[in-house]
C-alpha atoms as a PDB file:
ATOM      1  CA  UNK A   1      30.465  -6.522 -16.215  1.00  0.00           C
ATOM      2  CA  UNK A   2      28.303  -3.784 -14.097  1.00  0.00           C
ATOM      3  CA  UNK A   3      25.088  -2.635 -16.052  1.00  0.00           C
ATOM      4  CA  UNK A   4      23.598   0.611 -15.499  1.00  0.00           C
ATOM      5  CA  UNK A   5      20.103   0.039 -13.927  1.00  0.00           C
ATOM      6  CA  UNK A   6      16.843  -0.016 -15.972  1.00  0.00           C
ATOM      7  CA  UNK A   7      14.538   3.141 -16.198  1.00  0.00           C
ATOM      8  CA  UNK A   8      11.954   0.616 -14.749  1.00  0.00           C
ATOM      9  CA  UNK A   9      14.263  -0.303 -11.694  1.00  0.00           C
ATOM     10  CA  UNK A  10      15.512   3.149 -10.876  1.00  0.00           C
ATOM     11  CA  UNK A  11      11.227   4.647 -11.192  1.00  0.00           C
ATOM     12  CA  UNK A  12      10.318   1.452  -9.371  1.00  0.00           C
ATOM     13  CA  UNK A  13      12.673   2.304  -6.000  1.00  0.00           C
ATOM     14  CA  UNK A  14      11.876   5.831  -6.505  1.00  0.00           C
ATOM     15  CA  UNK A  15       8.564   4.971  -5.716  1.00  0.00           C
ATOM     16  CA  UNK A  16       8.788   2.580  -3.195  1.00  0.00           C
ATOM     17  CA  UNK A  17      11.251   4.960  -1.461  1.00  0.00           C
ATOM     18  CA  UNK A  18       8.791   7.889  -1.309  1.00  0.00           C
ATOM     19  CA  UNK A  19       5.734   5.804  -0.576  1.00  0.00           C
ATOM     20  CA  UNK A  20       7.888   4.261   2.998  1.00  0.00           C
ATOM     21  CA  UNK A  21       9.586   7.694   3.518  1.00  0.00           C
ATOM     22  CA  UNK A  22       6.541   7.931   5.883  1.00  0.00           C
ATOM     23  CA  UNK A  23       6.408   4.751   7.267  1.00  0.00           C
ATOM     24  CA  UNK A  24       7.380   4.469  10.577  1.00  0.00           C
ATOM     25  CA  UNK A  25      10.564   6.821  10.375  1.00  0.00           C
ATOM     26  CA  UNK A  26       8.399   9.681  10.254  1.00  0.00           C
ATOM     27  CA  UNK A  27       8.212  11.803  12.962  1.00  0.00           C
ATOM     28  CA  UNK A  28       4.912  12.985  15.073  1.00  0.00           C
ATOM     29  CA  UNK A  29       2.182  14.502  13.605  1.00  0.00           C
ATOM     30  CA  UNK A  30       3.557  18.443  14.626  1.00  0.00           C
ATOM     31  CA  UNK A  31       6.058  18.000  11.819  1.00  0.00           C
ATOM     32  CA  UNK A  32       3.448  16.848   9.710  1.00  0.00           C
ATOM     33  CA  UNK A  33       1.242  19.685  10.710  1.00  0.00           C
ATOM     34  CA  UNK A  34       4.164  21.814   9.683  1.00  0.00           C
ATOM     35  CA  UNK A  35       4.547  20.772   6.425  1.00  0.00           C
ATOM     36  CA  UNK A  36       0.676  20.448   5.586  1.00  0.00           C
ATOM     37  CA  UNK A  37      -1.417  22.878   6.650  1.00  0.00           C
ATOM     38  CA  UNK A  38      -5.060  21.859   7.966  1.00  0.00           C
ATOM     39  CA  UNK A  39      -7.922  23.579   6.504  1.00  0.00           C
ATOM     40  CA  UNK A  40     -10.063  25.421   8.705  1.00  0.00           C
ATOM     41  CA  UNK A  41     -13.122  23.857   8.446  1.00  0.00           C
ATOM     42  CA  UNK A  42     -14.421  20.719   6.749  1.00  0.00           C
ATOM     43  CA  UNK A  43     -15.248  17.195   7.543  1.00  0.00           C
ATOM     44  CA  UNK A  44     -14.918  15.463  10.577  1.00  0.00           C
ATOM     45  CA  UNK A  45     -12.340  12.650  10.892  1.00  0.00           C
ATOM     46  CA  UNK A  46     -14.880  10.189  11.978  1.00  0.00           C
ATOM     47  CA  UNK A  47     -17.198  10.645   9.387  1.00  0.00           C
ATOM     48  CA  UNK A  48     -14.992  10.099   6.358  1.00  0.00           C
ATOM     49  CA  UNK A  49     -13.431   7.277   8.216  1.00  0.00           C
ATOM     50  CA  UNK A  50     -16.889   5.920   7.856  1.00  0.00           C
ATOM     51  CA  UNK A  51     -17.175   6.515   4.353  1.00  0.00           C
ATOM     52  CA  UNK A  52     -13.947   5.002   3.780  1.00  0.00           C
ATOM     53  CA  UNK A  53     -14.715   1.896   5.529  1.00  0.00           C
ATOM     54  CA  UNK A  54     -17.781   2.048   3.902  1.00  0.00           C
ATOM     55  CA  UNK A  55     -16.521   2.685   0.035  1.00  0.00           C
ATOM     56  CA  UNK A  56     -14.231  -0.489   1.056  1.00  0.00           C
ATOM     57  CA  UNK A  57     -17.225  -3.134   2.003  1.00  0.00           C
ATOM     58  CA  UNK A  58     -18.388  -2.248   5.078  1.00  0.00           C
ATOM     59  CA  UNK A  59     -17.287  -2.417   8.647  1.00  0.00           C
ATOM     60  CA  UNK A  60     -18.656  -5.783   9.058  1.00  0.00           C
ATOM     61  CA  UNK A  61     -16.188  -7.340   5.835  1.00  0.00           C
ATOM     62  CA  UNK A  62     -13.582  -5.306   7.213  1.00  0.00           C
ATOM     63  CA  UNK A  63     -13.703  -6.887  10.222  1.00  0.00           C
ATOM     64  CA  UNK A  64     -14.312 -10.323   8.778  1.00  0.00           C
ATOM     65  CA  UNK A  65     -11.272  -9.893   6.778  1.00  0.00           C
ATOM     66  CA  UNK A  66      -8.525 -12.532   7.814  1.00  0.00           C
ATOM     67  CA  UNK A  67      -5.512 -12.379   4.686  1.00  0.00           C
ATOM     68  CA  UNK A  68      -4.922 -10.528   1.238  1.00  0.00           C
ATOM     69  CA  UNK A  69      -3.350 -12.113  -1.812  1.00  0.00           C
ATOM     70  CA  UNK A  70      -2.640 -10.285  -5.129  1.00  0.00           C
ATOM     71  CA  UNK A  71      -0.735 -10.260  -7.984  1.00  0.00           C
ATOM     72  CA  UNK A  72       0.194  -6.945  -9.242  1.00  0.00           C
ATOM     73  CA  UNK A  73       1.923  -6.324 -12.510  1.00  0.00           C
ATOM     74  CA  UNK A  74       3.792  -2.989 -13.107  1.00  0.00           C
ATOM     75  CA  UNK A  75       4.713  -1.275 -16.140  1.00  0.00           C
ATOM     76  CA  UNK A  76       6.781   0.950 -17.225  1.00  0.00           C
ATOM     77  CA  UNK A  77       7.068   3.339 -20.661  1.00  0.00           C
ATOM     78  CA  UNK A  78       9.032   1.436 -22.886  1.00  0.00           C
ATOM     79  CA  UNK A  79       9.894  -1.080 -20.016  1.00  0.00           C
ATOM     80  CA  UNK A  80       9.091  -4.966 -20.204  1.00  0.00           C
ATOM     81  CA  UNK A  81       6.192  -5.508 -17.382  1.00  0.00           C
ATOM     82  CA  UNK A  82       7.192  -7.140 -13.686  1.00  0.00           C
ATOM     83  CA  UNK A  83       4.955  -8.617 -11.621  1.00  0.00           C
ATOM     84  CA  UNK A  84       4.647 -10.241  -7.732  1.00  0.00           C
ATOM     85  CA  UNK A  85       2.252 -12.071  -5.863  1.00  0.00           C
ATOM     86  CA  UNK A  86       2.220 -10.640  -2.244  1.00  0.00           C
ATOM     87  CA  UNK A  87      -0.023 -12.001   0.669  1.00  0.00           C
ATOM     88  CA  UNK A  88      -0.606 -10.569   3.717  1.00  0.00           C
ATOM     89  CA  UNK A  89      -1.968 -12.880   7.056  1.00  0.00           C
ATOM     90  CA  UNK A  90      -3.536 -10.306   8.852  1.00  0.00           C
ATOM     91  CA  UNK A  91      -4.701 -12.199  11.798  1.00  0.00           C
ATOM     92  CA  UNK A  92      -1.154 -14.021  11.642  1.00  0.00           C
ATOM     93  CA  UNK A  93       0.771 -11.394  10.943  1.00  0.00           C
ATOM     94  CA  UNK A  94       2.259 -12.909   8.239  1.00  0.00           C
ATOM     95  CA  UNK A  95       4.090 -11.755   4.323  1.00  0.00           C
ATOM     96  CA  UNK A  96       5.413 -13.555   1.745  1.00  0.00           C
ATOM     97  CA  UNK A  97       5.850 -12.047  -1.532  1.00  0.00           C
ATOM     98  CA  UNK A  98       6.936 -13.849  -4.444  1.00  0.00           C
ATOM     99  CA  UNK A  99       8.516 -12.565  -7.565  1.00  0.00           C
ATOM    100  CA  UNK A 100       8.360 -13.350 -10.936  1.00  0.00           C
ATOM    101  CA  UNK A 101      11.401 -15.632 -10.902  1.00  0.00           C
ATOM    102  CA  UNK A 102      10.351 -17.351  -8.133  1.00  0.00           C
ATOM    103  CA  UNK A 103      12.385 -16.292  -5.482  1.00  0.00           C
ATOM    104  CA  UNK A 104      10.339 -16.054  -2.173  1.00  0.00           C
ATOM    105  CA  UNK A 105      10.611 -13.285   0.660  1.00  0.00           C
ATOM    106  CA  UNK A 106       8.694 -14.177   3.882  1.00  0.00           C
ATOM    107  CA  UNK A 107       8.577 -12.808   7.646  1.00  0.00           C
ATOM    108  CA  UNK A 108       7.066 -14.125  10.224  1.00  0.00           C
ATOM    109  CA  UNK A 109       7.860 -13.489  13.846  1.00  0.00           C
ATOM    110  CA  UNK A 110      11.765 -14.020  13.977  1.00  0.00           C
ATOM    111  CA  UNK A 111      12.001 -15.005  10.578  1.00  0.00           C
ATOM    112  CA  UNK A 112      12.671 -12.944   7.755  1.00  0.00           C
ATOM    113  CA  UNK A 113      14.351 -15.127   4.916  1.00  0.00           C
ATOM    114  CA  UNK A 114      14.427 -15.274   0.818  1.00  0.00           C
ATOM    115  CA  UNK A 115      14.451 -18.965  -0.436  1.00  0.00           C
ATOM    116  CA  UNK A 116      16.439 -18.545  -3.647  1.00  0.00           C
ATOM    117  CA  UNK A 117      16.420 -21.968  -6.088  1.00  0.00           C
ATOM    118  CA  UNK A 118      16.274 -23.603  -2.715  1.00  0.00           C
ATOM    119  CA  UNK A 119      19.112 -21.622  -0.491  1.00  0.00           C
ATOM    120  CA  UNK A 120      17.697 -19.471   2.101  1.00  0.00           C
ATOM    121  CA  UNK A 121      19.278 -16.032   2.510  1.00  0.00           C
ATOM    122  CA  UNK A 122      18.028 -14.143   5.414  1.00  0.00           C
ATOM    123  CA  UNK A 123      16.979 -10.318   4.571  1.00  0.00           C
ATOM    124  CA  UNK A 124      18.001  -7.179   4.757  1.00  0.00           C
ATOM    125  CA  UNK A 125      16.642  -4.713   7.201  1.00  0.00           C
ATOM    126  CA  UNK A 126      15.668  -2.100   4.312  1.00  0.00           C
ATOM    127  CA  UNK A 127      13.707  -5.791   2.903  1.00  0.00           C
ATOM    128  CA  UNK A 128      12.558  -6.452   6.035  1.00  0.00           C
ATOM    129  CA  UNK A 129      11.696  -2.830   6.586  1.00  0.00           C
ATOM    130  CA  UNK A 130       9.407  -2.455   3.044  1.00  0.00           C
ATOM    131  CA  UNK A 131       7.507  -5.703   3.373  1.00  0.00           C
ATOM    132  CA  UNK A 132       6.357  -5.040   6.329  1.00  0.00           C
ATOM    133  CA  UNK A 133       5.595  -1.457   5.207  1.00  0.00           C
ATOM    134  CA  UNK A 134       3.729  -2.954   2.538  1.00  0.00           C
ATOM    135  CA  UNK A 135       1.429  -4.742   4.677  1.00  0.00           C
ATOM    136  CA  UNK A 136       0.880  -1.718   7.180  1.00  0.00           C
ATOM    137  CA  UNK A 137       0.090   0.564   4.514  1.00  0.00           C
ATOM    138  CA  UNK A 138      -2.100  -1.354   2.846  1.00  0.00           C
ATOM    139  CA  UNK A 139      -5.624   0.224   2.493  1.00  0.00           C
ATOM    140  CA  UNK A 140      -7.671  -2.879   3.992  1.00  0.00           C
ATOM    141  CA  UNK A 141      -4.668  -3.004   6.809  1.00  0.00           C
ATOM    142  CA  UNK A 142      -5.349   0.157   7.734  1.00  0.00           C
ATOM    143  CA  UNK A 143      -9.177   0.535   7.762  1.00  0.00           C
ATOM    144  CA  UNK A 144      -9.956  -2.765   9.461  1.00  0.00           C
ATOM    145  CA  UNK A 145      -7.863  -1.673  11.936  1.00  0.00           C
ATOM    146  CA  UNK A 146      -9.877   0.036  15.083  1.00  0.00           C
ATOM    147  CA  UNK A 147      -7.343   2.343  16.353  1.00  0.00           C
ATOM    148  CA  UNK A 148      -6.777   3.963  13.082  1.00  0.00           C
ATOM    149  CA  UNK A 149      -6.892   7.620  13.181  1.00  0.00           C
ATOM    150  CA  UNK A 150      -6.782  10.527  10.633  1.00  0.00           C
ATOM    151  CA  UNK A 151      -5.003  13.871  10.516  1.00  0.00           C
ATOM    152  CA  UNK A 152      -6.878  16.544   8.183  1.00  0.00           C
ATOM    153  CA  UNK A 153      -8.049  17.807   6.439  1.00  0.00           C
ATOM    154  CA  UNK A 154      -5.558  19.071   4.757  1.00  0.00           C
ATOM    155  CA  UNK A 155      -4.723  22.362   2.409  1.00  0.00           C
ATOM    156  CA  UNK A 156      -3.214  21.141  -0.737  1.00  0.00           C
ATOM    157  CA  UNK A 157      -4.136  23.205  -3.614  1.00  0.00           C
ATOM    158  CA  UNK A 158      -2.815  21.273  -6.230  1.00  0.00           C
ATOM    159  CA  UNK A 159      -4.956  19.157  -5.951  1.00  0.00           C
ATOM    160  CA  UNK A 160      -8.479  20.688  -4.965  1.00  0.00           C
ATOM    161  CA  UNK A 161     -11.105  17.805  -5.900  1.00  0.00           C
ATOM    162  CA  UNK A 162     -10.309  15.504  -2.760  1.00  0.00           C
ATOM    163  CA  UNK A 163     -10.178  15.979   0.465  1.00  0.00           C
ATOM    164  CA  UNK A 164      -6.331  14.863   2.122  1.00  0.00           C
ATOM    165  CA  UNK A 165      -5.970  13.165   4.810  1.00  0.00           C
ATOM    166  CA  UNK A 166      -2.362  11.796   6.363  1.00  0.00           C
ATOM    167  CA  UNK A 167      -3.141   8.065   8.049  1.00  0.00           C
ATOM    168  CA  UNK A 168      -1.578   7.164  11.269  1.00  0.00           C
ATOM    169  CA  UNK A 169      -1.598   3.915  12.604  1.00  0.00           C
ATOM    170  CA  UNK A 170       0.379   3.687  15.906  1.00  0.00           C
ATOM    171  CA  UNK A 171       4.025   4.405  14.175  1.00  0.00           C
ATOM    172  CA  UNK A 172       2.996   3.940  10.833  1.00  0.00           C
ATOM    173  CA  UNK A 173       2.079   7.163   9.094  1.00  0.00           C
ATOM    174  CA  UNK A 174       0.901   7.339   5.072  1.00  0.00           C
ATOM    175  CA  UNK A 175       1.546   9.796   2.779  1.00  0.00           C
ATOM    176  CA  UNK A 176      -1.247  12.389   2.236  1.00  0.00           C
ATOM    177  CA  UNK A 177      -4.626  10.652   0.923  1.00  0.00           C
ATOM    178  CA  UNK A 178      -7.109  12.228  -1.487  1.00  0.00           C
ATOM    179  CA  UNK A 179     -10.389  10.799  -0.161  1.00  0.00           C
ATOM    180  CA  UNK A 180     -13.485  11.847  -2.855  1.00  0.00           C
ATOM    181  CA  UNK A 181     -16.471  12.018  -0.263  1.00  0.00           C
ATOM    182  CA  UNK A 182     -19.001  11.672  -2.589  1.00  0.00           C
ATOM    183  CA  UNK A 183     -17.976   8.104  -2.916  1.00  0.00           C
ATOM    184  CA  UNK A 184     -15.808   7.426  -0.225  1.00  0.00           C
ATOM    185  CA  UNK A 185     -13.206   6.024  -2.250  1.00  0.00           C
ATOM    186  CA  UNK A 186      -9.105   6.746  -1.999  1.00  0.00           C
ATOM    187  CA  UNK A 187      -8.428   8.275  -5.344  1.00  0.00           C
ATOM    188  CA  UNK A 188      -4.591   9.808  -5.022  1.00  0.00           C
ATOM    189  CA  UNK A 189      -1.539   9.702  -3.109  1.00  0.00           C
ATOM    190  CA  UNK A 190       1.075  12.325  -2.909  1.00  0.00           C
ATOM    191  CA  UNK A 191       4.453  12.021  -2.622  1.00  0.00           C
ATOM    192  CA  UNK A 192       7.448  14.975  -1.403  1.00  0.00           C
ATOM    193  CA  UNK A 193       8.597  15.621  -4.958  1.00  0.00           C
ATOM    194  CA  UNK A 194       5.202  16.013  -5.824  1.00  0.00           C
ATOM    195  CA  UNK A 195       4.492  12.790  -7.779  1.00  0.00           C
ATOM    196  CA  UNK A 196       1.477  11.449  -6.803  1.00  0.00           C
ATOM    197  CA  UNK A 197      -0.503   8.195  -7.211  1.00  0.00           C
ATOM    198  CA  UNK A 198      -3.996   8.441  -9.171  1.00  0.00           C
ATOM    199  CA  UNK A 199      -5.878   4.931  -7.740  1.00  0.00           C
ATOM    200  CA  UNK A 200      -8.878   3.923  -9.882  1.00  0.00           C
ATOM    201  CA  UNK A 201     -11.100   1.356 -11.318  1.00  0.00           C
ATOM    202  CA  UNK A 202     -12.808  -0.112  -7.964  1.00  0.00           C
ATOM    203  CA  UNK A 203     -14.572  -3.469  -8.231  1.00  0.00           C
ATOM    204  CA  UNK A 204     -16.064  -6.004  -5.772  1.00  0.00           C
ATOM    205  CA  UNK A 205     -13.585  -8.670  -5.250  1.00  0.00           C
ATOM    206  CA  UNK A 206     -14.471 -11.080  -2.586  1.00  0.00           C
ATOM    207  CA  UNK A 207     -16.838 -11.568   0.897  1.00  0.00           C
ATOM    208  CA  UNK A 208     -18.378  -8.174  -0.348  1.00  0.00           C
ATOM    209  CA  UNK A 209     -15.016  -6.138  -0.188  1.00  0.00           C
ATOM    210  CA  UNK A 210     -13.836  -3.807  -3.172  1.00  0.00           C
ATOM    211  CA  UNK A 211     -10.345  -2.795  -4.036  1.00  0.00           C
ATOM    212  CA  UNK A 212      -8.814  -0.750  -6.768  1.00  0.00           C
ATOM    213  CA  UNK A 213      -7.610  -2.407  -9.647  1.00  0.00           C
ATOM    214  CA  UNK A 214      -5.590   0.240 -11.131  1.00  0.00           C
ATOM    215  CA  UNK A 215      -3.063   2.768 -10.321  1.00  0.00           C
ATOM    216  CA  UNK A 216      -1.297   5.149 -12.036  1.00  0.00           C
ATOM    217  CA  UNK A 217       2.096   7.219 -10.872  1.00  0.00           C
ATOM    218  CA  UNK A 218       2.140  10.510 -12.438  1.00  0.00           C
ATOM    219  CA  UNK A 219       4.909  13.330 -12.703  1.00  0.00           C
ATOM    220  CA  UNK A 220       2.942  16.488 -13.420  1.00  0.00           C
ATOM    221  CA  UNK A 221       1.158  15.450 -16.585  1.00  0.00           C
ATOM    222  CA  UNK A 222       3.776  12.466 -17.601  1.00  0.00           C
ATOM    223  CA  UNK A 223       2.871   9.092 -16.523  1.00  0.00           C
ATOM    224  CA  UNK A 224       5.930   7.256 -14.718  1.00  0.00           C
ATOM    225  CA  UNK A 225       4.455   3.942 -13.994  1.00  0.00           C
ATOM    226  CA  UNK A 226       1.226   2.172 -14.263  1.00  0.00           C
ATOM    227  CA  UNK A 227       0.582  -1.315 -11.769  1.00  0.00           C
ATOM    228  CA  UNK A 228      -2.850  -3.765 -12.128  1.00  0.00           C
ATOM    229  CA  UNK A 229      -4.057  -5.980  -9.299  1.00  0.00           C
ATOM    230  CA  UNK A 230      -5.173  -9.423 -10.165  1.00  0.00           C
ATOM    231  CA  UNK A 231      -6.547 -12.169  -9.333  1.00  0.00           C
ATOM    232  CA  UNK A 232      -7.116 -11.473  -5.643  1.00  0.00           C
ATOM    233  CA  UNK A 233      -7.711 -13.849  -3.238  1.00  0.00           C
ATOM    234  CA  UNK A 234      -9.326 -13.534   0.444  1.00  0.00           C
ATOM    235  CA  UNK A 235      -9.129 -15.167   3.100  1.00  0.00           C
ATOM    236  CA  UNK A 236      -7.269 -18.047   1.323  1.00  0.00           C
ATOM    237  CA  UNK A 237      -4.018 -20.045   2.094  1.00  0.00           C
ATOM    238  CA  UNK A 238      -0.797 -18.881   0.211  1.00  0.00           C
ATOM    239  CA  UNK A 239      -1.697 -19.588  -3.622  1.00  0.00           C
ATOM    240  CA  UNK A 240       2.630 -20.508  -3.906  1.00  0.00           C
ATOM    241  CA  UNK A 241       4.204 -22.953  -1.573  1.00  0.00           C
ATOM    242  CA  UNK A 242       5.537 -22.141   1.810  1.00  0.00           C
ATOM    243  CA  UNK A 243       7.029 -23.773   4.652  1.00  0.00           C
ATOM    244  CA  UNK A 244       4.738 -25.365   7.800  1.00  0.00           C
ATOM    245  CA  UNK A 245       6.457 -22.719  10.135  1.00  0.00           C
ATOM    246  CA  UNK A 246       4.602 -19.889   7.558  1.00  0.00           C
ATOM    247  CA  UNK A 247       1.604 -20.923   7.325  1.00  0.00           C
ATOM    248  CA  UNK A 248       0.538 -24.096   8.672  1.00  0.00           C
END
């Protein structure tokens, strides 16, 4: 017997969908320009790069910053709560992310699999395709990374108490970011439909680096989905078992 999918499932690939809609299938930035406007005048790239990687821990943690592991739990109104563990090897270049039921997704190199109560099924290219988008548009992905470079600002009026910024990372573009340049810190995301993500709740985590917590998807006024990061881990072995060829 088919079952209609949950409210949780449908808002959850909803939102993964428009958060990798400008992964690397995005075009060049002219198309972007097209679609957001740049303000005239404002801040320099450079310098709220610098108060990014700053609001983050520092170029020097950044840089010092080998692998990412998280749980995050998501919840949905009048939905049960899910939550992952994902870790990302960024000197190894490494994912594995491991849902609640156990079932483990991993690439590495050639191998992209799912072991599944002990029978490996290898993944799909859309799997493959948002794990590793997951990784690459990660915040401490992104900033660590030296060729990193920012297209803005940019006019949104919606939403006038950040300055937006689109990241581009070699092929890898992000949605735009609301950067508050007081602090430094990423406070929204926003999505084509006009959705956007409200980040918040920043706290020192590990080897002087902070992350936010908390994030909230909104739909005008109406909250769609809310996700919590947990106990994070850094530069740390896989907290879950993996094979040798993984991590060894």
């Amino acid at each position: 017997m088919l079952c209609k999918p949950s409210i949780f499932k449908l808002l959850l690939v909803s939102f993964i969908s428009a958060l990798f809609s400008f992964n690397a299938d995005a075009k060049d930035t002219e198309q972007l320009n097209a679609k957001y406007k740049k303000l005239a005048d404002g801040p320099s790239a450079e310098l709220v790069k610098n108060k990014l990687r700053e609001a983050f821990g520092g170029e020097e943690a950044l840089q010092g910053l080998r692998s990412f592991e998280a749980k995050l739990t998501i919840s949905v109104p009048q939905e049960p709560t899910k939550s992952s563990r994902s870790f990302y090897s960024f000197a190894r270049k490494t994912i594995a992310k491991q849902d609640a039921d156990g079932s483990l997704s991993m690439l590495k190199g050639q191998h992209a699999i799912k072991l599944v109560n002990e029978n490996v099924i290898r993944l799909s290219r859309k799997e493959v395709k948002s794990l590793a988008g997951n990784m690459k548009l990660n915040f401490f992905y992104l900033l660590r990374n030296k060729h990193l470079k920012l297209i803005g600002p940019l006019d949104i009026a919606e939403h006038p108490n950040e300055s937006w910024w689109i990241f581009k990372l070699r092929k890898t573009q992000s949605p735009p970011i609301g950067v508050d340049l007081k602090s430094g810190q990423i406070r929204k995301l926003l999505f084509d439909d006009g959705s956007y993500v409200v980040e918040s709740n920043y706290q020192k985590v590990s080897c002087g680096l902070n992350w936010p917590l908390n994030f909230t998807v909104f739909k005008g006024n109406s909250v769609q989905l809310q996700g919590e990061f947990s106990d994070i881990r850094i530069n740390q072995s896989p907290s879950f078992e993996t094979p040798l060829w993984f991590y060894p």
